[in-house]
PDB file of N, CA and C in Angstrom:
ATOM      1  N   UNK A   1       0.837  -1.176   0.000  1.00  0.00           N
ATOM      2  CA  UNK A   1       0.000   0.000   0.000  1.00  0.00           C
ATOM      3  C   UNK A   1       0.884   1.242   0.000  1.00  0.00           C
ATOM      4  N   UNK A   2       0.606   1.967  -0.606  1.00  0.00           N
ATOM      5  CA  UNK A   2       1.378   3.320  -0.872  1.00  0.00           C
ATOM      6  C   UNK A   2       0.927   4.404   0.100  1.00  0.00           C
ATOM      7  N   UNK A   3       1.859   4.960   0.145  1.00  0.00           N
ATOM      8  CA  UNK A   3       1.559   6.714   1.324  1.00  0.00           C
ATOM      9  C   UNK A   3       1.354   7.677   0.209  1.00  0.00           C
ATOM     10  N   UNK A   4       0.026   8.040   0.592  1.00  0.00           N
ATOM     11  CA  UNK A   4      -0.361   9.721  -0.277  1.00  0.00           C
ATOM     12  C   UNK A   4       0.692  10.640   0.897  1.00  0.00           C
ATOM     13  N   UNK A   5       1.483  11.530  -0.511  1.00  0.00           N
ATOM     14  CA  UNK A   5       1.798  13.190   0.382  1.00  0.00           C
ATOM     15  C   UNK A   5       0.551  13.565   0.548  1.00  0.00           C
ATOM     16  N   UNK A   6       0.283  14.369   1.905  1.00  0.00           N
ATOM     17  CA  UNK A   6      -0.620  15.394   2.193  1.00  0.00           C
ATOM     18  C   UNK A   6      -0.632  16.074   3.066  1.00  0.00           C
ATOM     19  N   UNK A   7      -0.243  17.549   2.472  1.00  0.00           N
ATOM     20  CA  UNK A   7      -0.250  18.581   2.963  1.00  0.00           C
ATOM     21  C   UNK A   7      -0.837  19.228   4.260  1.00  0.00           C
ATOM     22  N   UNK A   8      -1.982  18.367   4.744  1.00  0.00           N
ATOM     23  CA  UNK A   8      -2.874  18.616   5.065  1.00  0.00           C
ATOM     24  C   UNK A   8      -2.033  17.547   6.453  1.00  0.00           C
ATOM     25  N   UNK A   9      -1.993  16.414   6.458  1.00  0.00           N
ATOM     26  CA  UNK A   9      -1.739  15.715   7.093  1.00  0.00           C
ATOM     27  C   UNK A   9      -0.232  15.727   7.796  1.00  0.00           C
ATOM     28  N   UNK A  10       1.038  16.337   6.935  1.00  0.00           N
ATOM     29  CA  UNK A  10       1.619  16.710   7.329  1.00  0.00           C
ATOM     30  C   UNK A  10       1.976  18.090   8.040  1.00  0.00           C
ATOM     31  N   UNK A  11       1.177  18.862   8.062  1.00  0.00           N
ATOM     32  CA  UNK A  11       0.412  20.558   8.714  1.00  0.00           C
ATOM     33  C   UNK A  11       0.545  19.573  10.270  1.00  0.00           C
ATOM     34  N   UNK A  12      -0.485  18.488  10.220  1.00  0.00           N
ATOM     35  CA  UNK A  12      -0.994  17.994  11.301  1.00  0.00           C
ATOM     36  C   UNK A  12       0.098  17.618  11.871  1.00  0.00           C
ATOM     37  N   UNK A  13       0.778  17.186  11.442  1.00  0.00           N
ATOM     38  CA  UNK A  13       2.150  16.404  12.092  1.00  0.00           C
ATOM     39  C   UNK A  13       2.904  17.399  12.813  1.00  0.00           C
ATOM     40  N   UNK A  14       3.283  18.490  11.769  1.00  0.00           N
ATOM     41  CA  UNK A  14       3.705  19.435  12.352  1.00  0.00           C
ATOM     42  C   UNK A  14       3.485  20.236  13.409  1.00  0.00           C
ATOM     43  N   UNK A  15       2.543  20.829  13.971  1.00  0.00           N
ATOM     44  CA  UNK A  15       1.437  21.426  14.514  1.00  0.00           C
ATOM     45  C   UNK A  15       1.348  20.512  16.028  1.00  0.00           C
ATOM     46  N   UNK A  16       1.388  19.566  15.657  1.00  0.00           N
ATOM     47  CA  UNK A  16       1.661  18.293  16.912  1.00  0.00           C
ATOM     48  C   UNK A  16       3.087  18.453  17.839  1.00  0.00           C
ATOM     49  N   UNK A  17       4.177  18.500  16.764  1.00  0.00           N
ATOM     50  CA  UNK A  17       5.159  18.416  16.863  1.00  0.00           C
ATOM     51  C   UNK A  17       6.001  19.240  17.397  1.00  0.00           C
ATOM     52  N   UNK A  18       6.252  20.521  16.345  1.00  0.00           N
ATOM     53  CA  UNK A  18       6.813  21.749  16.707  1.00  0.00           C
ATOM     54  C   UNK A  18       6.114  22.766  17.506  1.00  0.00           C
ATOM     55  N   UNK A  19       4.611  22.987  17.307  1.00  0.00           N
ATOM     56  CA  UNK A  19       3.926  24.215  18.346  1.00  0.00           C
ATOM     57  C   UNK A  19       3.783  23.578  19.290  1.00  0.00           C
ATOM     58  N   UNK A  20       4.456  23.504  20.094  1.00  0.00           N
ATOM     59  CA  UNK A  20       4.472  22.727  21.929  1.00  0.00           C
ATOM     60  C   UNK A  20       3.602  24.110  22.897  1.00  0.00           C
ATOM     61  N   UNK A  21       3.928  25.296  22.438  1.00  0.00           N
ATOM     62  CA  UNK A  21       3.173  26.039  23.574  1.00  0.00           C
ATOM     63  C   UNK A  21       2.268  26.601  22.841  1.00  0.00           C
ATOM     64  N   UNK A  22       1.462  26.984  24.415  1.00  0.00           N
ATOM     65  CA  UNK A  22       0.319  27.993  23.334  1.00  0.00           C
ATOM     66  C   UNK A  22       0.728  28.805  22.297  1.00  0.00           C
ATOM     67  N   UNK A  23      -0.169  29.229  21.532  1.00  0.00           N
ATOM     68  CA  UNK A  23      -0.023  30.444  20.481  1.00  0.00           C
ATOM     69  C   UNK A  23      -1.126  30.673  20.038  1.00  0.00           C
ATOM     70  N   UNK A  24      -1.190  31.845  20.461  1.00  0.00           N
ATOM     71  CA  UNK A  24      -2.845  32.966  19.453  1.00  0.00           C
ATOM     72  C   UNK A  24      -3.008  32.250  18.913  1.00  0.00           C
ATOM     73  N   UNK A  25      -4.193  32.721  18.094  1.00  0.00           N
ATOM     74  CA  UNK A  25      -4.923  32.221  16.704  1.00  0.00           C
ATOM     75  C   UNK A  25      -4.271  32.627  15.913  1.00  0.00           C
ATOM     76  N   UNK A  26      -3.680  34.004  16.394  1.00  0.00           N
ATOM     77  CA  UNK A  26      -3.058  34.802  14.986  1.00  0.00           C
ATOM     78  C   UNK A  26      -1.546  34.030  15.274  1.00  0.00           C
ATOM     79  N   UNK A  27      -1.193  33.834  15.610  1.00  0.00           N
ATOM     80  CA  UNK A  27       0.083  33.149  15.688  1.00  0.00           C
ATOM     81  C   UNK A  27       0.619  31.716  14.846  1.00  0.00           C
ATOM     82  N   UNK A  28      -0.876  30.901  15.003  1.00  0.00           N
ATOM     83  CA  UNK A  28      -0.714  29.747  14.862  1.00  0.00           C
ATOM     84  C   UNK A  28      -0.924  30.162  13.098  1.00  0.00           C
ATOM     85  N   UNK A  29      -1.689  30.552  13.278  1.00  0.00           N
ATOM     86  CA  UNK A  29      -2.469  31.287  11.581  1.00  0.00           C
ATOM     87  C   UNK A  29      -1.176  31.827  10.518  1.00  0.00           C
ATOM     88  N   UNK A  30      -0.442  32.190  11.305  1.00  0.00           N
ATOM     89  CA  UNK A  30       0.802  32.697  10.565  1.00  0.00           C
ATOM     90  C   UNK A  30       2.124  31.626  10.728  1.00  0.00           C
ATOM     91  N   UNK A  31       1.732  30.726  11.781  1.00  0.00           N
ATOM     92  CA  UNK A  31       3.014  29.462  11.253  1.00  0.00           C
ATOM     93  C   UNK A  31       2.236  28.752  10.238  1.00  0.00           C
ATOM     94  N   UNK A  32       1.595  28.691  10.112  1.00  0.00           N
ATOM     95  CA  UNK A  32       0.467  27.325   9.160  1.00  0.00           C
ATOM     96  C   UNK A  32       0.592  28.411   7.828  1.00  0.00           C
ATOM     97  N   UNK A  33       0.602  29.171   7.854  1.00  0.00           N
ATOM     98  CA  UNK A  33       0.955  29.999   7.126  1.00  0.00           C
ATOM     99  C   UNK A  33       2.465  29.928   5.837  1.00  0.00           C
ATOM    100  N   UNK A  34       3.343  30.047   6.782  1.00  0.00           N
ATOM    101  CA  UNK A  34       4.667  29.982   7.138  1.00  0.00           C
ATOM    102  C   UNK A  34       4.771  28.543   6.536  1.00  0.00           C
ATOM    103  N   UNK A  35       4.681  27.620   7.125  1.00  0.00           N
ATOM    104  CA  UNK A  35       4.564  26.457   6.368  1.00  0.00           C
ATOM    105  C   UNK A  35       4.137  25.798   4.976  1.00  0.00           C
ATOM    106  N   UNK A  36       2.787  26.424   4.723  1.00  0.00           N
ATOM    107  CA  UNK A  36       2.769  25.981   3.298  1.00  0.00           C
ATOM    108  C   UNK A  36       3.587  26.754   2.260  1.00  0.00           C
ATOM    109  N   UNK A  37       3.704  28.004   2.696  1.00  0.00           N
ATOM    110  CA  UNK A  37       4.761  28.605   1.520  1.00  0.00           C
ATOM    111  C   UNK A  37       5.372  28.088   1.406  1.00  0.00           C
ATOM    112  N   UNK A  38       6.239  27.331   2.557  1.00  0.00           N
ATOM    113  CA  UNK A  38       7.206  26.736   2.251  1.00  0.00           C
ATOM    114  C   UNK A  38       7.111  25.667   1.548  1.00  0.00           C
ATOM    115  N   UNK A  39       5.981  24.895   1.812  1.00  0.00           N
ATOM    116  CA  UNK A  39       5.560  23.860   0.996  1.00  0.00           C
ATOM    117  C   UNK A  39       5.341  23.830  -0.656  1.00  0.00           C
ATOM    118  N   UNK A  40       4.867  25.032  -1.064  1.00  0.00           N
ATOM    119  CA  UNK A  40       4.555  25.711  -1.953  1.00  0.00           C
ATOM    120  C   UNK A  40       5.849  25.498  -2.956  1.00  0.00           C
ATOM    121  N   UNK A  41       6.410  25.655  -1.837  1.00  0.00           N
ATOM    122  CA  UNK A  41       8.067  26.572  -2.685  1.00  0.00           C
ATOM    123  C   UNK A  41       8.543  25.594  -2.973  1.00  0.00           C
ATOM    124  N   UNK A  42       8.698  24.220  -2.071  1.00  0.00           N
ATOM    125  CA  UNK A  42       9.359  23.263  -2.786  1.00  0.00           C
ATOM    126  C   UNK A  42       8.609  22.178  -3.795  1.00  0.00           C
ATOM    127  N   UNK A  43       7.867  22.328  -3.511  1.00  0.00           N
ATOM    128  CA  UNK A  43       6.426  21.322  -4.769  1.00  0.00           C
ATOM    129  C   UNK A  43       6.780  22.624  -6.163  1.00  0.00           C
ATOM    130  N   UNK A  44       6.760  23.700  -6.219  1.00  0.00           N
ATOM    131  CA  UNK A  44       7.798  24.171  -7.109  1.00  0.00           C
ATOM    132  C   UNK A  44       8.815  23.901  -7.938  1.00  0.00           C
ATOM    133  N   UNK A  45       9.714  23.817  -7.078  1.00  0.00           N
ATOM    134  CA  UNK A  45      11.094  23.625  -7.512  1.00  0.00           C
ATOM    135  C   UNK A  45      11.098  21.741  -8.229  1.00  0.00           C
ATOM    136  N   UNK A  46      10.300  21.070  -7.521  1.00  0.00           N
ATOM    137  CA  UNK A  46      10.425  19.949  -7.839  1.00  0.00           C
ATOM    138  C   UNK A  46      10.133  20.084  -9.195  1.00  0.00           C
ATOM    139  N   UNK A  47       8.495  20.234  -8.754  1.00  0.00           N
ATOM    140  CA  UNK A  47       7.692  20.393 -10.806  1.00  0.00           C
ATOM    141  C   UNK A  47       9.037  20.838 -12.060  1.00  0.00           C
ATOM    142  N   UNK A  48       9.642  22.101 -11.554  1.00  0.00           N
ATOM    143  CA  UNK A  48      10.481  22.413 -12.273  1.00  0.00           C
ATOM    144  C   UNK A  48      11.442  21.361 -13.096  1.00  0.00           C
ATOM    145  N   UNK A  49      11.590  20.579 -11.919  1.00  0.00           N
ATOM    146  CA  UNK A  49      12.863  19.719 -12.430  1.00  0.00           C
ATOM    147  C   UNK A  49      12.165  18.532 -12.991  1.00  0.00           C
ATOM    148  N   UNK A  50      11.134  18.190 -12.643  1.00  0.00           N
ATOM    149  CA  UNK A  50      10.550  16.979 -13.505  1.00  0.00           C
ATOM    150  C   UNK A  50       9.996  18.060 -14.784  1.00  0.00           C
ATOM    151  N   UNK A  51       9.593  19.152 -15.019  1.00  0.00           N
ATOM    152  CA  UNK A  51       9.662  19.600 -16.019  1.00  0.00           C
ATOM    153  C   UNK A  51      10.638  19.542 -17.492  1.00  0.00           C
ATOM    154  N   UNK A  52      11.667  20.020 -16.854  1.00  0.00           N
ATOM    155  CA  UNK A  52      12.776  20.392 -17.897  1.00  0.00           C
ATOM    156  C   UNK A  52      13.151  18.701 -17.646  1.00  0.00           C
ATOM    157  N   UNK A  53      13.029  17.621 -17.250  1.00  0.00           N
ATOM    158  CA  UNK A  53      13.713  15.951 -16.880  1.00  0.00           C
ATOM    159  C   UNK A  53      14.630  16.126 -16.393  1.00  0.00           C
ATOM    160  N   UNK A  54      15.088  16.788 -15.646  1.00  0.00           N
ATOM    161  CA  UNK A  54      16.267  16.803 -14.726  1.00  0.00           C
ATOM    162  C   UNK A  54      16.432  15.859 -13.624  1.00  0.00           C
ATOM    163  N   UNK A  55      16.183  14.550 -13.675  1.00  0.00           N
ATOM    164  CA  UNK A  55      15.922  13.606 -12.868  1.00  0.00           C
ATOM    165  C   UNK A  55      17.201  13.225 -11.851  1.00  0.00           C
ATOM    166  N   UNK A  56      17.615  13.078 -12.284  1.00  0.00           N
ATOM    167  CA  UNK A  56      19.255  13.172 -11.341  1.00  0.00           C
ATOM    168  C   UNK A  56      19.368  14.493 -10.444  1.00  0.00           C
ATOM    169  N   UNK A  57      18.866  15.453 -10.962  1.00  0.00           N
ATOM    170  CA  UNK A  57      19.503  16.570  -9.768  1.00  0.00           C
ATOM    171  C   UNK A  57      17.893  16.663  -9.076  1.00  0.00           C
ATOM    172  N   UNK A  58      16.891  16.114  -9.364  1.00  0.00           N
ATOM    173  CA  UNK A  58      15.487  15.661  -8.622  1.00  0.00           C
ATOM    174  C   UNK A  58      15.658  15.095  -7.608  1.00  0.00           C
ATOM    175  N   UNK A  59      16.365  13.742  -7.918  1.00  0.00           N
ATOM    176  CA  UNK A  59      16.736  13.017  -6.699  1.00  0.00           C
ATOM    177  C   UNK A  59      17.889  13.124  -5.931  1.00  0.00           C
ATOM    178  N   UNK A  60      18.658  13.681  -6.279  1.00  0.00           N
ATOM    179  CA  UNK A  60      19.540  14.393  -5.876  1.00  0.00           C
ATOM    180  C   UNK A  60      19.074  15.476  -4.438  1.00  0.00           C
ATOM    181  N   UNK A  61      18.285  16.326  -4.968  1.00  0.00           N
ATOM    182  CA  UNK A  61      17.688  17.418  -4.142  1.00  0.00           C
ATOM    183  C   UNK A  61      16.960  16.884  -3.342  1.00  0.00           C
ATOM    184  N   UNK A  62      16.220  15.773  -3.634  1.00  0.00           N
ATOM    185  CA  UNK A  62      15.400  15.169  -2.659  1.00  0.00           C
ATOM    186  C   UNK A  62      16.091  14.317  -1.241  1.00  0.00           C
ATOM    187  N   UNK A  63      17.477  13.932  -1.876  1.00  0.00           N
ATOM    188  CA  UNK A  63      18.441  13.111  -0.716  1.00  0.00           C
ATOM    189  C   UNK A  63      18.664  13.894   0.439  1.00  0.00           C
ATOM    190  N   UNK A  64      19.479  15.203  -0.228  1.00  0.00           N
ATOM    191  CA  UNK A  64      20.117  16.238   0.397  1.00  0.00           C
ATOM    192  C   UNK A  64      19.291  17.221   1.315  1.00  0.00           C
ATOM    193  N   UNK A  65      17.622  17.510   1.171  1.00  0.00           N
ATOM    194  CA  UNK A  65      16.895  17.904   1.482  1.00  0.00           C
ATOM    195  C   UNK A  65      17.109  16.508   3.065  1.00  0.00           C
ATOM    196  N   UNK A  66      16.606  15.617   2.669  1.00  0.00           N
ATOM    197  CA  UNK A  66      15.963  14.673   3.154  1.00  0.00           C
ATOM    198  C   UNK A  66      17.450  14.246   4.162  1.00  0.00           C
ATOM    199  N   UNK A  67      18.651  14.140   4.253  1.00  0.00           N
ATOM    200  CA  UNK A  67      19.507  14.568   5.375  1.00  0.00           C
ATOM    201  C   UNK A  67      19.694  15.631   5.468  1.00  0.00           C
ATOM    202  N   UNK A  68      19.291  16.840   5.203  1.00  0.00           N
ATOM    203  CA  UNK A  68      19.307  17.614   6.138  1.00  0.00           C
ATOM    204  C   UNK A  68      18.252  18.121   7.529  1.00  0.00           C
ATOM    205  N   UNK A  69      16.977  17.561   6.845  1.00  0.00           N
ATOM    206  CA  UNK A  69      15.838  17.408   7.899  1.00  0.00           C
ATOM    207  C   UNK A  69      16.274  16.110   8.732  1.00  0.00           C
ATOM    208  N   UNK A  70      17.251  14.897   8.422  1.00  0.00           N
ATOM    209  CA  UNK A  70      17.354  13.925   9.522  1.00  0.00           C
ATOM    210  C   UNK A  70      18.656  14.871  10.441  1.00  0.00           C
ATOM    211  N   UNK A  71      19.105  15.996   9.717  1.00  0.00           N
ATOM    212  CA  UNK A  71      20.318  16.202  10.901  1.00  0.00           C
ATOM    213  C   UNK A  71      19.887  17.653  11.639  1.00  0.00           C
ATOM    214  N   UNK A  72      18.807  18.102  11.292  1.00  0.00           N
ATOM    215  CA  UNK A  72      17.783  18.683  12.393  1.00  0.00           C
ATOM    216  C   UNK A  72      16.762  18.192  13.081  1.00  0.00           C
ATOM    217  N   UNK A  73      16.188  16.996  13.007  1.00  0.00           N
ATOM    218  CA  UNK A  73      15.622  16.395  13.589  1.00  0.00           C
ATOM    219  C   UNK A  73      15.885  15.613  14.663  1.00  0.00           C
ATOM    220  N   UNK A  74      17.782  15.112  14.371  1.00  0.00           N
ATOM    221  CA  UNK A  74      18.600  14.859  15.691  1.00  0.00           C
ATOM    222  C   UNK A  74      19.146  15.825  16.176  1.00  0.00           C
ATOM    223  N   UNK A  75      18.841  16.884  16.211  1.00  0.00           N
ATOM    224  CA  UNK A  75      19.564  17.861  17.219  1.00  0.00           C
ATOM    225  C   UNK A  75      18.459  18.137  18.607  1.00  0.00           C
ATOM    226  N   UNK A  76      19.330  17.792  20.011  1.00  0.00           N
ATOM    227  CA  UNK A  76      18.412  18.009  21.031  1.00  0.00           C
ATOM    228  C   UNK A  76      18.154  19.731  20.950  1.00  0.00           C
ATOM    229  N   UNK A  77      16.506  19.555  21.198  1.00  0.00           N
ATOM    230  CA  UNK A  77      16.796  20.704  21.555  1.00  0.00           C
ATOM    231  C   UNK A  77      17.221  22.318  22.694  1.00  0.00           C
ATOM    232  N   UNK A  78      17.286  23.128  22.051  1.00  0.00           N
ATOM    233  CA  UNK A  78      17.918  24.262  23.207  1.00  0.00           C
ATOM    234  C   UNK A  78      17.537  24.521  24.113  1.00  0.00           C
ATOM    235  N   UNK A  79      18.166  24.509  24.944  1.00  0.00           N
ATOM    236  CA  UNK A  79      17.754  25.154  26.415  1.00  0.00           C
ATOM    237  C   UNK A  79      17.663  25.939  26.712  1.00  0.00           C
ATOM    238  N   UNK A  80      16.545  27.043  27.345  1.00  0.00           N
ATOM    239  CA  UNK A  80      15.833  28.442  27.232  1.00  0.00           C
ATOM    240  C   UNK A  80      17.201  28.966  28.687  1.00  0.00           C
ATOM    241  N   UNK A  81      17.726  30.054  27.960  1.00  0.00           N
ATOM    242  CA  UNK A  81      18.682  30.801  29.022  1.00  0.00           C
ATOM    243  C   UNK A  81      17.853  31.928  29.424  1.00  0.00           C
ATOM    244  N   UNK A  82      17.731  32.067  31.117  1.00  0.00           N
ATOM    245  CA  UNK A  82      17.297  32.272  31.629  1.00  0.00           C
ATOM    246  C   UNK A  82      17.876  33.748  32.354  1.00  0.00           C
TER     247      UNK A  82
END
């Protein structure tokens, strides 16, 4: 069985994940925000490259992307100086 991307579902993940404390409406409204652009931006860049067949630097970008979110994802995080 295959995994659909979704945007929607990964928002959720996120949202779970990273907003640990409260935040306004307007706050949250502007990371969710914040997020799909970003999302935006790289569903972009991809199209691009399956556009022109640039398949090698596709998967390429997708590796390099994809350790660099595993080598922020192992970083503990910071401790609030007080």
């Amino acid at each position: 069985m295959a995994t659909t991307l979704s945007l929607r579902r990964l928002w959720t993940i996120y949202k779970r994940t990273a907003v640990t404390r409260d935040l306004s409406k307007r706050d949250l409204a502007s990371t969710q925000l914040a997020f799909y652009s970003g999302a935006r931006g790289v569903l972009k860049v991809l199209a691009y490259l399956i556009e022109h067949g640039d398949y090698d630097e596709l998967h390429e970008t997708i590796r390099r992307q994809g350790r660099q979110i595993e080598r922020i994802g192992s970083r503990r995080p910071r401790t609030k100086s007080h």
